[in-house]
N, C-alpha and C. Protein backbone atom coordinates (compact mmCIF):
# COMPACT_ATOMS: atom_id res chain seq x y z
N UNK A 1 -2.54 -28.04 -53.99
CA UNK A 1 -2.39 -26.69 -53.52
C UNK A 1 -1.55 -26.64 -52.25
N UNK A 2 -1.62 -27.76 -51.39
CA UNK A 2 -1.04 -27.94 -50.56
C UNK A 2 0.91 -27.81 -50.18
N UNK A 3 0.63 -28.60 -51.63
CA UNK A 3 2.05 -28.58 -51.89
C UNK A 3 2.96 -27.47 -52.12
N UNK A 4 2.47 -26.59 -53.18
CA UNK A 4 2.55 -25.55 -53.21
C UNK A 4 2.85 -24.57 -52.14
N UNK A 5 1.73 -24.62 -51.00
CA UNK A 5 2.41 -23.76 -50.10
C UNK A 5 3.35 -24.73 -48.99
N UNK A 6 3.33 -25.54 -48.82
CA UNK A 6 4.46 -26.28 -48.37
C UNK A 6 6.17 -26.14 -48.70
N UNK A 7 5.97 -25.59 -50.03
CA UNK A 7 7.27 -25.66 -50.88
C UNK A 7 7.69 -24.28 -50.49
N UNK A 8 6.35 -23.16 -50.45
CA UNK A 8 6.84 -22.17 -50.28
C UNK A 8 7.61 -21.72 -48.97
N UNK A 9 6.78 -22.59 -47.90
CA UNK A 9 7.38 -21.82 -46.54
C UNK A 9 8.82 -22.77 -46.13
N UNK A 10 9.26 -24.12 -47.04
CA UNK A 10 10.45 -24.21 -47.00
C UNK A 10 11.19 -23.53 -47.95
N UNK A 11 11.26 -23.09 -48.69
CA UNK A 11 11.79 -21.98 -49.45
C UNK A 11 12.46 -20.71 -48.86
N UNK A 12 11.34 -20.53 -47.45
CA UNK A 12 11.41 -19.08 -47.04
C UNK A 12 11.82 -19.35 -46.01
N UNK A 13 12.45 -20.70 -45.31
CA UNK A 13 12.92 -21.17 -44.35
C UNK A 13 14.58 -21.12 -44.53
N UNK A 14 15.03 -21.47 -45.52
CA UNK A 14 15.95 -21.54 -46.65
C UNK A 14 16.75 -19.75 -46.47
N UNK A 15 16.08 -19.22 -46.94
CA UNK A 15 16.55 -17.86 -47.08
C UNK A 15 16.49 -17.06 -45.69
N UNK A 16 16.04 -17.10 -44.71
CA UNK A 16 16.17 -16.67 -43.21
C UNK A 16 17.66 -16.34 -42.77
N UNK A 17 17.56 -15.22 -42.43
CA UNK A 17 18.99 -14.71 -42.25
C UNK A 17 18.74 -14.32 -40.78
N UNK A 18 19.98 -13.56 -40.21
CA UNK A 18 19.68 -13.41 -38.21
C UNK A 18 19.00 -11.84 -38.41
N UNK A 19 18.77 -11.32 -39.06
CA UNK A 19 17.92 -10.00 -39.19
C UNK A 19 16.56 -10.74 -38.66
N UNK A 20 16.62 -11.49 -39.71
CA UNK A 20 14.90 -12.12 -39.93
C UNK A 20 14.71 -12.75 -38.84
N UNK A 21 15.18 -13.01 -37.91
CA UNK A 21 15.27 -14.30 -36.42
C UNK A 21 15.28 -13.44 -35.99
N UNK A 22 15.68 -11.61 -36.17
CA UNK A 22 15.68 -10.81 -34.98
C UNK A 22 14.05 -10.55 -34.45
N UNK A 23 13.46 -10.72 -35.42
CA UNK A 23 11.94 -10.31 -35.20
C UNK A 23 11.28 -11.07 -34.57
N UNK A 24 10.73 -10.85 -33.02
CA UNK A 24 9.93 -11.40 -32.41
C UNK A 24 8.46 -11.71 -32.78
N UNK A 25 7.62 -11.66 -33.83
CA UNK A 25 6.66 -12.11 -34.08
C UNK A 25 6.40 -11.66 -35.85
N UNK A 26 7.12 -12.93 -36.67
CA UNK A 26 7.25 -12.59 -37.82
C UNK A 26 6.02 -11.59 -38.72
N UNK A 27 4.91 -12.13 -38.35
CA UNK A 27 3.54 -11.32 -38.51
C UNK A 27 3.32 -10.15 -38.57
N UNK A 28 4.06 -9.58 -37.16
CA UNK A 28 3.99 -8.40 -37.13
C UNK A 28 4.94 -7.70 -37.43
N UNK A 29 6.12 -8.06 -37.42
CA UNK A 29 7.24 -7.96 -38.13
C UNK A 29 7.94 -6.97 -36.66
N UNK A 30 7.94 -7.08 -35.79
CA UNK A 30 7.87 -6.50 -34.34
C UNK A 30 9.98 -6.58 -34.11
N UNK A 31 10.39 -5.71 -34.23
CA UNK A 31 11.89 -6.27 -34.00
C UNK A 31 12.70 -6.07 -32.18
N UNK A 32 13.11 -6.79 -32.19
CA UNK A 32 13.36 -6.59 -30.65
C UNK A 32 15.19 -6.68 -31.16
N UNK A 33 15.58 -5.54 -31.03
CA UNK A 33 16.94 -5.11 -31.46
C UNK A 33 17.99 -5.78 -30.23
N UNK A 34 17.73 -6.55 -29.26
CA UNK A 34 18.76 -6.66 -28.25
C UNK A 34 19.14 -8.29 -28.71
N UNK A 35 18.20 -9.13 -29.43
CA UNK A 35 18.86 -10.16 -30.08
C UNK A 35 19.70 -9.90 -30.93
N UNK A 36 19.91 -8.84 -31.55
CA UNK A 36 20.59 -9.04 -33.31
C UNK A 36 22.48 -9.70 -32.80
N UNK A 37 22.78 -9.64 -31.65
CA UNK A 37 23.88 -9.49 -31.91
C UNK A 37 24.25 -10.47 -30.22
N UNK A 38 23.61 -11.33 -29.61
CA UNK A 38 23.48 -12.40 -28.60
C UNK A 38 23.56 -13.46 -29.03
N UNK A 39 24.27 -14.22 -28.52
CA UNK A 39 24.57 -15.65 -28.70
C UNK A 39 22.86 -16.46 -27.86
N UNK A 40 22.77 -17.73 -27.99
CA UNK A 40 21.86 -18.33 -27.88
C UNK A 40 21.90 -18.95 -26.18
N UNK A 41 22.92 -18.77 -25.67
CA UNK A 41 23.30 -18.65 -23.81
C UNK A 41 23.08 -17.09 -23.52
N UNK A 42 23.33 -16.11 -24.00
CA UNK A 42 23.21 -15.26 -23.97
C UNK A 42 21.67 -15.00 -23.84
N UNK A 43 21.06 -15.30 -24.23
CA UNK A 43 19.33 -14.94 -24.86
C UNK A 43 18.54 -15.85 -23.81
N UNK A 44 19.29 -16.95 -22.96
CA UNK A 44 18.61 -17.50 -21.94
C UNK A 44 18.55 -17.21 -20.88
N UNK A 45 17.24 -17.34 -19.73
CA UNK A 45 17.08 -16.68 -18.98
C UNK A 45 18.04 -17.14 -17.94
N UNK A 46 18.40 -16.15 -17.25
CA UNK A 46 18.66 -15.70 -15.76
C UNK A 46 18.57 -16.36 -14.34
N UNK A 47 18.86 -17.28 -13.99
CA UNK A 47 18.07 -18.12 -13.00
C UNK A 47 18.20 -16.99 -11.95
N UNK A 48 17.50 -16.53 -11.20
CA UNK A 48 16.82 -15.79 -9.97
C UNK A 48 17.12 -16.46 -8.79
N UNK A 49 17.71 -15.86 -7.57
CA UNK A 49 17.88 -16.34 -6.28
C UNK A 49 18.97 -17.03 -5.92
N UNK A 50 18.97 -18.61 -5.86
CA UNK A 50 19.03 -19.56 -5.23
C UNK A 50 18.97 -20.77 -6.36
N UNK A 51 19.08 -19.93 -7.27
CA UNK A 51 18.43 -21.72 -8.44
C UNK A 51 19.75 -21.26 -9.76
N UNK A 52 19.61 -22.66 -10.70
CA UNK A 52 20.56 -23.01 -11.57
C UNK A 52 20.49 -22.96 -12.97
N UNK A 53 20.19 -22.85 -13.96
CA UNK A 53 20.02 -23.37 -15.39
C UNK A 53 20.85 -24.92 -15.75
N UNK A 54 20.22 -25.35 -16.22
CA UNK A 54 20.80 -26.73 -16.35
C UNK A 54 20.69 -27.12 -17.57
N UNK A 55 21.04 -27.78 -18.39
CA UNK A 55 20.80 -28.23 -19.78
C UNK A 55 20.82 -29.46 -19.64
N UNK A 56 19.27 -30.73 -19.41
CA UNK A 56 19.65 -32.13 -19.11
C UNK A 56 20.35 -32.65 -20.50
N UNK A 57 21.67 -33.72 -20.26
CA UNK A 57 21.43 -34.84 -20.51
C UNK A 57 21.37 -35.47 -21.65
N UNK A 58 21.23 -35.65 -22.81
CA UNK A 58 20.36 -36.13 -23.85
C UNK A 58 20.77 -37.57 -24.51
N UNK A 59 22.49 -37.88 -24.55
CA UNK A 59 22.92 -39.46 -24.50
C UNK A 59 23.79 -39.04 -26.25
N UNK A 60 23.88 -39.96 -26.79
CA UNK A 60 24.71 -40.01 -27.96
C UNK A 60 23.88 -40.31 -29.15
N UNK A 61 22.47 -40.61 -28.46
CA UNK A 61 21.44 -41.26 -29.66
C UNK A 61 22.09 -42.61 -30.58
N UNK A 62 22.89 -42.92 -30.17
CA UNK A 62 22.91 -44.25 -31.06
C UNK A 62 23.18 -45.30 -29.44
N UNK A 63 22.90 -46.43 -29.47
CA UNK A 63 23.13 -47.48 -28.64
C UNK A 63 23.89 -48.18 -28.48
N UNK A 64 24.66 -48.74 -27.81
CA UNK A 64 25.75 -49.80 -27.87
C UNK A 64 26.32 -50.44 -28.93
N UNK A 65 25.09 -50.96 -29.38
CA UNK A 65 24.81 -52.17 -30.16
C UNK A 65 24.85 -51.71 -31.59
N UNK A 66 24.89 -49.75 -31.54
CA UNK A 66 24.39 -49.15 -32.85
C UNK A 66 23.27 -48.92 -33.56
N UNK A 67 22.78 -48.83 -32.68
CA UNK A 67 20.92 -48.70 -33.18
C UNK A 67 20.68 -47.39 -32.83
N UNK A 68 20.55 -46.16 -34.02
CA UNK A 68 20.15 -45.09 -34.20
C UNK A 68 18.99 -45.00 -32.92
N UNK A 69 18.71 -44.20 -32.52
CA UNK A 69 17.72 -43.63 -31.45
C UNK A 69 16.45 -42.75 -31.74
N UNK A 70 15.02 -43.08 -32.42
CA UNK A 70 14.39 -41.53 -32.75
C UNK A 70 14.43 -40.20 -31.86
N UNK A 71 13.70 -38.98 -32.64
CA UNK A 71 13.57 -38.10 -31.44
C UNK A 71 13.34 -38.37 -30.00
N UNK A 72 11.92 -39.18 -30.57
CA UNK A 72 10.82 -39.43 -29.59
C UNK A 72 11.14 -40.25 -27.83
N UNK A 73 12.33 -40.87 -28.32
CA UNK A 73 12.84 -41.76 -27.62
C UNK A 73 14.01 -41.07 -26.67
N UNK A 74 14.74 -40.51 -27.69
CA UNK A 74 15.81 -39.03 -27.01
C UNK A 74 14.99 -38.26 -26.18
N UNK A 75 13.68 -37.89 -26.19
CA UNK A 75 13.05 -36.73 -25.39
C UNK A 75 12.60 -37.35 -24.26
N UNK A 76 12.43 -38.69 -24.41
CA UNK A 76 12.01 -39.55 -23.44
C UNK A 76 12.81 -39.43 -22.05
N UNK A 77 14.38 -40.02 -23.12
CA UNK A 77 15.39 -39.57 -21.99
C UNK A 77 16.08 -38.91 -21.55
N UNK A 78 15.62 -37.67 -21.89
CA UNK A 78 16.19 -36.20 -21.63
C UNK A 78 15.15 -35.61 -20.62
N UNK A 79 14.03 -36.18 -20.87
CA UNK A 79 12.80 -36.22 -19.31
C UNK A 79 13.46 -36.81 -18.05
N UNK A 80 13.81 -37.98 -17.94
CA UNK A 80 14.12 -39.06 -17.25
C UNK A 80 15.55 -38.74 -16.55
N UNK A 81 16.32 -37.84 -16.98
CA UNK A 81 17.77 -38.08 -16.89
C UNK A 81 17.97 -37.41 -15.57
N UNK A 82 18.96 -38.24 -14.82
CA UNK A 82 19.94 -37.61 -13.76
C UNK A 82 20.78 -36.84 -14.02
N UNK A 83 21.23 -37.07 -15.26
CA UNK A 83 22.53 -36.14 -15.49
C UNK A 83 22.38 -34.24 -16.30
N UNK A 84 22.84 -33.06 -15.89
CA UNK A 84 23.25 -32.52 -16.53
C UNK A 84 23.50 -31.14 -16.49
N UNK A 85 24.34 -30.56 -17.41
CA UNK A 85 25.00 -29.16 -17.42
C UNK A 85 24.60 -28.16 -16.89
N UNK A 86 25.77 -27.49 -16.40
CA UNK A 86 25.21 -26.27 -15.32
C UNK A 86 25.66 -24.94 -16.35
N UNK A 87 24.76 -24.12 -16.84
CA UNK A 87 24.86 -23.26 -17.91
C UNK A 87 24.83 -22.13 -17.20
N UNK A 88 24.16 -21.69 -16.28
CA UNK A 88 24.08 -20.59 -15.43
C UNK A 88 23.88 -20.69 -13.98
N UNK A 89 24.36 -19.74 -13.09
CA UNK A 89 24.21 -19.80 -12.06
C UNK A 89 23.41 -18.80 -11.40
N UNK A 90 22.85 -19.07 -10.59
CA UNK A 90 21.75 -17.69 -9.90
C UNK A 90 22.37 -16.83 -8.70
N UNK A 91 22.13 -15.39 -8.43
CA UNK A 91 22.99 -14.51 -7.63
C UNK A 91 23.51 -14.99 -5.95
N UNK A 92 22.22 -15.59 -5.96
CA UNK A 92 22.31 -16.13 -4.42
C UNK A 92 22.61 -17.82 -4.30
N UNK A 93 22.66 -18.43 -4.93
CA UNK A 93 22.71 -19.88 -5.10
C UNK A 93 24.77 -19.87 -4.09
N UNK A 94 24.29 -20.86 -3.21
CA UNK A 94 25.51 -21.46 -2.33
C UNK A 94 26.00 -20.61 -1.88
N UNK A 95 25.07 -19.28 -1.28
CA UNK A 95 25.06 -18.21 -0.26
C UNK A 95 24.92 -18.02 1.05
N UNK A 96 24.33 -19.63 1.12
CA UNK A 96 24.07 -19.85 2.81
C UNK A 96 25.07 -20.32 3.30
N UNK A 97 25.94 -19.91 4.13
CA UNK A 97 27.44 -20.47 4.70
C UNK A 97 27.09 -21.62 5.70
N UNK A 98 25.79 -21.42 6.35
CA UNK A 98 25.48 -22.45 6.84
C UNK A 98 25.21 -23.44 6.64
N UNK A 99 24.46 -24.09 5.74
CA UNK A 99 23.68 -24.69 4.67
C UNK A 99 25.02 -25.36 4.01
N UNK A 100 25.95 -24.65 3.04
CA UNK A 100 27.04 -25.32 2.21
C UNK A 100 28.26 -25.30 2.25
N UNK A 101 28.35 -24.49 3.93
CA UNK A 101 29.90 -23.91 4.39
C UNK A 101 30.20 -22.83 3.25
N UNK A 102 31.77 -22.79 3.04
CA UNK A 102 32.03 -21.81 2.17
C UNK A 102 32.35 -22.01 0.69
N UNK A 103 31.99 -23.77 0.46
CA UNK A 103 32.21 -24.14 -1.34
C UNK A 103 30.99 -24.41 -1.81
N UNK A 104 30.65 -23.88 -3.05
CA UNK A 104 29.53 -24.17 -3.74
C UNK A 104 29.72 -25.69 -3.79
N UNK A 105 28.41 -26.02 -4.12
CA UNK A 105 28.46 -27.18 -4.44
C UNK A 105 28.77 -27.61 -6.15
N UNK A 106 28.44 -26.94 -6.64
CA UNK A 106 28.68 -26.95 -8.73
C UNK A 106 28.86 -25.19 -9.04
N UNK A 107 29.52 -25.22 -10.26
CA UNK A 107 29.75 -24.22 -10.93
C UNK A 107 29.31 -24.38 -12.29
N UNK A 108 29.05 -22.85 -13.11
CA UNK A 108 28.72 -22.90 -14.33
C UNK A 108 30.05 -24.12 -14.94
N UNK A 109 29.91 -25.12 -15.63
CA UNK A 109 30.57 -25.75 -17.10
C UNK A 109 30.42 -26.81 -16.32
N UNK A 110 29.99 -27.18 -15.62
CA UNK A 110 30.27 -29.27 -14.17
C UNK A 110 29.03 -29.36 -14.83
N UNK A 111 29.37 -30.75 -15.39
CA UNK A 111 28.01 -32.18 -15.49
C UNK A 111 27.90 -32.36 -13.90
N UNK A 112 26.81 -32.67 -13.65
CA UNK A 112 25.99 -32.76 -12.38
C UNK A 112 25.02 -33.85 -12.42
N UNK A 113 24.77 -34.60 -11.09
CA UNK A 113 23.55 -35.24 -11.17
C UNK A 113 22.47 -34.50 -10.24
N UNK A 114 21.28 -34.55 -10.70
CA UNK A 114 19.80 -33.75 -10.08
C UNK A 114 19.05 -34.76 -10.38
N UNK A 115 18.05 -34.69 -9.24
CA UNK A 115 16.74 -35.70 -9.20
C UNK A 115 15.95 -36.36 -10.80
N UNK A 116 15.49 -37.28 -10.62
CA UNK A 116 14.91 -37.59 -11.75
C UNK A 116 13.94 -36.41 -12.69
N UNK A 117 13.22 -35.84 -12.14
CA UNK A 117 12.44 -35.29 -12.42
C UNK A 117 12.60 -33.91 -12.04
N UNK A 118 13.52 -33.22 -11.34
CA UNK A 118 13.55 -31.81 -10.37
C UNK A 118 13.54 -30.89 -11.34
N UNK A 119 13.07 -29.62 -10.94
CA UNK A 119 13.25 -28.17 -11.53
C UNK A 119 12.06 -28.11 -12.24
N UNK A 120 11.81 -26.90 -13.21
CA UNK A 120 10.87 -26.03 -13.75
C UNK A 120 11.23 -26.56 -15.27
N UNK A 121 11.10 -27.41 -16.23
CA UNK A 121 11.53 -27.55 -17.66
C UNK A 121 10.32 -26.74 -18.30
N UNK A 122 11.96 -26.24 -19.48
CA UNK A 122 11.11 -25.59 -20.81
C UNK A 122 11.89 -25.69 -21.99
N UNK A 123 11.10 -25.37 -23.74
CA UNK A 123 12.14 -25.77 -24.40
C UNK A 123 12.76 -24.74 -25.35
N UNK A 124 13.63 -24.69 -25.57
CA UNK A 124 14.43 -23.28 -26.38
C UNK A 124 13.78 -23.33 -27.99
N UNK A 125 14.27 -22.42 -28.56
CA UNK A 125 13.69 -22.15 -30.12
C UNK A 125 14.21 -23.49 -30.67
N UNK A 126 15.39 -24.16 -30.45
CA UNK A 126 15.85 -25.03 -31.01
C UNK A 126 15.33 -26.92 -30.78
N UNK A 127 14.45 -26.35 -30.03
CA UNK A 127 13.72 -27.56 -29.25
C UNK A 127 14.05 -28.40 -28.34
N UNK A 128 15.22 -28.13 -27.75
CA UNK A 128 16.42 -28.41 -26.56
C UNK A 128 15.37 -28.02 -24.89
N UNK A 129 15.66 -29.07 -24.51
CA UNK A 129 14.94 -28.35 -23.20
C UNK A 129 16.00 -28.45 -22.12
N UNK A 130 15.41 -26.97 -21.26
CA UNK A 130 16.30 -26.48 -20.43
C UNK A 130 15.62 -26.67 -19.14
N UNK A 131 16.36 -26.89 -17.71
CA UNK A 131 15.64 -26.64 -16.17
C UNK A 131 16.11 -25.36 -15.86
N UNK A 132 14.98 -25.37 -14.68
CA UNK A 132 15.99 -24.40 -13.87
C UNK A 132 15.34 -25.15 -12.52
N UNK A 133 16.90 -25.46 -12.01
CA UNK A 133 16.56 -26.30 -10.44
C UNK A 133 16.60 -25.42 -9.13
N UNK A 134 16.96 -25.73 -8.21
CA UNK A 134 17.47 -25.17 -7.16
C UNK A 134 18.40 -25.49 -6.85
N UNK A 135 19.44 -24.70 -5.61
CA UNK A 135 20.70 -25.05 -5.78
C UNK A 135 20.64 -26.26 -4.89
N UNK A 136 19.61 -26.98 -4.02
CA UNK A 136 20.07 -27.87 -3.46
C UNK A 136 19.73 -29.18 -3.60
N UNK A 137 19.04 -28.72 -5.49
CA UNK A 137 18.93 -29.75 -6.12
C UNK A 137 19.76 -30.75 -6.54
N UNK A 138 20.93 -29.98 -6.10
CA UNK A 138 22.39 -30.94 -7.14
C UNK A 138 23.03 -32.16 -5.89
N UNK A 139 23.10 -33.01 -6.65
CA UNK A 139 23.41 -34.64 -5.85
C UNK A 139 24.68 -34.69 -5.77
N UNK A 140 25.19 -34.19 -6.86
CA UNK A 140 26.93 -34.83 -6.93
C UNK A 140 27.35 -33.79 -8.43
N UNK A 141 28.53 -33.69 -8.21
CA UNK A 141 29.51 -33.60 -9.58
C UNK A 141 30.03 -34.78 -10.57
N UNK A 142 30.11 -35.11 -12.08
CA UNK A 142 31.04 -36.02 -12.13
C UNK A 142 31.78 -35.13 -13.68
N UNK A 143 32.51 -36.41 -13.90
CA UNK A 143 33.44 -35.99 -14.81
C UNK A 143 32.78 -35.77 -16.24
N UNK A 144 32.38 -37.19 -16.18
CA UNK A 144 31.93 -37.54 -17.71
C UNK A 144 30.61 -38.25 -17.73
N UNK A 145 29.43 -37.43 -18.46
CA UNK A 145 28.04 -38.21 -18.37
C UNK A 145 27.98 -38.97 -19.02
N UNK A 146 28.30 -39.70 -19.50
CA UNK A 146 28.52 -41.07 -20.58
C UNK A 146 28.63 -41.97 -19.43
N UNK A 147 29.18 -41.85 -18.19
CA UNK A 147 29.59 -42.81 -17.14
C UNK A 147 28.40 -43.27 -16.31
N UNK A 148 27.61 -42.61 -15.64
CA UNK A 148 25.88 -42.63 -15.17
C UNK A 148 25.15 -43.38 -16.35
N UNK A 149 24.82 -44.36 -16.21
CA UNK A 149 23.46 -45.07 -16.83
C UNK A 149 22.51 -45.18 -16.06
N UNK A 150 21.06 -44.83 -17.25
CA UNK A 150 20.20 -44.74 -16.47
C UNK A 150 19.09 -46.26 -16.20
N UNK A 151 18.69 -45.77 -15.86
CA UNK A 151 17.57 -47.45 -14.91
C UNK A 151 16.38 -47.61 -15.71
């Protein structure tokens, strides 16, 4: 019987269109009309103040050597990571002239390094997890995160 409904709700996973994703609580069938037509940066929050959105990090999942990577192991180091993307910026972030003179320190699209552990993490519908740091969380700019290995 199990199977059965197993088959069904991939079935109905299958047929999901962005109408059907518009609805905030399929159950209730509740539609929140300001998704139908937002991109998935679009639909993320706002960093407030002084702070950043960041997207850590996550690596290439395969290893040097070529050894595929599981999830489990990817999430590991997407916890762990120094490195990563600045997706949004907050109204007041690198506002203090005193504090950062007159250049920000990062802009929305710069790979960045931030503390091991810094900011507020959470994870998107897609299971991607996002920070939101502060702005004087950020260590450095670099070019290319492939270049930072971690410890």
């Amino acid at each position: 019987m199990n199977e059965k409904v197993a088959e069904k709700v991939k079935e109905k996973e299958k047929t999901k269109t962005n109408l059907d994703k518009a609805f905030v609580k399929e159950e209730a069938r509740v539609l929140d009309p300001t998704l139908l037509e937002k991109s998935l940066l679009d639909r993320m929050p706002i960093p407030s103040g002084w702070r950043l959105l960041v997207l850590p990090y996550r690596g290439k999942g395969v290893t040097e050597g070529g050894i595929q990577l599981v999830k489990e192991t990817m999430d590991k180091e997407s916890l762990s990571t120094v490195v990563a993307y600045v997706l949004k910026v907050g109204p007041l972030a690198y506002k203090e002239t005193e504090k950062y003179g007159n250049k920000p320190w990062c802009k929305e699209k710069d790979w960045v390094l931030i503390g091991r552990y810094a900011g507020s993490r959470f994870r998107l519908g897609d299971d991607h997890e996002v920070r939101i740091i502060n702005d004087d969380d950020i260590i450095g700019t670099i070019l290319d995160p492939d270049d930072i290995k971690s410890l």
